[in-house]
Protein backbone atom coordinates (compact mmCIF):
# COMPACT_ATOMS: atom_id res chain seq x y z
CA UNK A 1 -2.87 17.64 14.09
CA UNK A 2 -1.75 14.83 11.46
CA UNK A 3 -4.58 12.83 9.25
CA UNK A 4 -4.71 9.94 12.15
CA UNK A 5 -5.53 12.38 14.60
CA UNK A 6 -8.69 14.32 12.15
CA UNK A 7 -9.94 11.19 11.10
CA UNK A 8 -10.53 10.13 14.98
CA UNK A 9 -11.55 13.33 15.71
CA UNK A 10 -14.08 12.95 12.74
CA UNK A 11 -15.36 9.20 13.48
CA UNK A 12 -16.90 10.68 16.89
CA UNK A 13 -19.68 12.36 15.14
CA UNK A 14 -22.68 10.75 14.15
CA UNK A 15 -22.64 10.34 10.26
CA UNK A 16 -24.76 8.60 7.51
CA UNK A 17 -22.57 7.70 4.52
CA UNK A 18 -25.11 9.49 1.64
CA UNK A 19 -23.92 10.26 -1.69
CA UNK A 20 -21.50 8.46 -4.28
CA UNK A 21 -17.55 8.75 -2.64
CA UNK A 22 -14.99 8.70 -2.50
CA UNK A 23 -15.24 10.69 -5.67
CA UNK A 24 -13.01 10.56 -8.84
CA UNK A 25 -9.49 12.79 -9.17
CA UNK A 26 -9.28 14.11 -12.51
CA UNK A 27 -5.67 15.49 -13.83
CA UNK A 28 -5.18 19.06 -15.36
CA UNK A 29 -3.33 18.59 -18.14
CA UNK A 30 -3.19 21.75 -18.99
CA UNK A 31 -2.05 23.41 -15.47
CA UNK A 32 0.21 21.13 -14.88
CA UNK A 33 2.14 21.68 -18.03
CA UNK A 34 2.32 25.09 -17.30
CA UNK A 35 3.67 24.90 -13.93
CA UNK A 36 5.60 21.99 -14.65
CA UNK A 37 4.06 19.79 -11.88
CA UNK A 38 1.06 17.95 -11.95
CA UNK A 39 -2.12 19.11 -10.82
CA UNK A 40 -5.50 17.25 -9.28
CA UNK A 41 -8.71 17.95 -8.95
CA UNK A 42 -11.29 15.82 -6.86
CA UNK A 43 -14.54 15.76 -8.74
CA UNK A 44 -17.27 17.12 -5.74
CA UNK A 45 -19.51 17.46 -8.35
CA UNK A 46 -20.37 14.10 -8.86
CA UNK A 47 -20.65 13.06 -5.39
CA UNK A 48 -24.40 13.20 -5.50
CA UNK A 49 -27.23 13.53 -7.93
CA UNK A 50 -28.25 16.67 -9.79
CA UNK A 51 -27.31 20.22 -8.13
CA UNK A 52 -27.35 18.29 -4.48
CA UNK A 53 -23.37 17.78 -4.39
CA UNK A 54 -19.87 18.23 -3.27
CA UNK A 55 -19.52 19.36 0.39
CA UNK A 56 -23.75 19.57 0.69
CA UNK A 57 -24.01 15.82 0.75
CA UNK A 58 -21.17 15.53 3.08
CA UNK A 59 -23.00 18.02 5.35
CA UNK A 60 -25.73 16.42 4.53
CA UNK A 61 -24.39 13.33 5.78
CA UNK A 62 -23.60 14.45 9.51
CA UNK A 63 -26.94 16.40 9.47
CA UNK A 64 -28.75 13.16 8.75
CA UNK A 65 -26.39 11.05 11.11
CA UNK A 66 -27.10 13.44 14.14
CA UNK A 67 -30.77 13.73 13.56
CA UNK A 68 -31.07 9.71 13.68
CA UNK A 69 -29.27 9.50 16.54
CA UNK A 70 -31.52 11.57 18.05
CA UNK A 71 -34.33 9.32 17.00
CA UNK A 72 -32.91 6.26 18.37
């Protein structure tokens, strides 16, 4: 399965965009000079506010988007 084919996959769920993304990618400086590539890191922590973050808001978000549907 390629990144077209998860994304469609993905859009057929119910979902409520909560939370601040796409979230920042910080480099690791450090890491990557000593592996001698460079190294990312995605920032989950500041995808929502206080200790409610990373991949809680994004469950959060298609718990939320399921329950609404359910309301509508």
């Amino acid at each position: 399965m390629d990144i077209t084919q998860f994304d469609a996959a993905l859009s057929k769920f119910p979902r409520r965009r909560i939370g601040f993304h796409p979230t920042p990618f910080h480099a690791l400086s450090n890491l990557s000079a000593a592996y001698g590539i460079n190294f990312f890191m995605t920032r989950e922590d500041l995808a929502g506010p206080s200790a409610i973050s990373g991949s809680k808001m994004r469950l959060a978000g298609f718990t939320l988007g399921r329950s609404l549907e359910k309301t509508e």
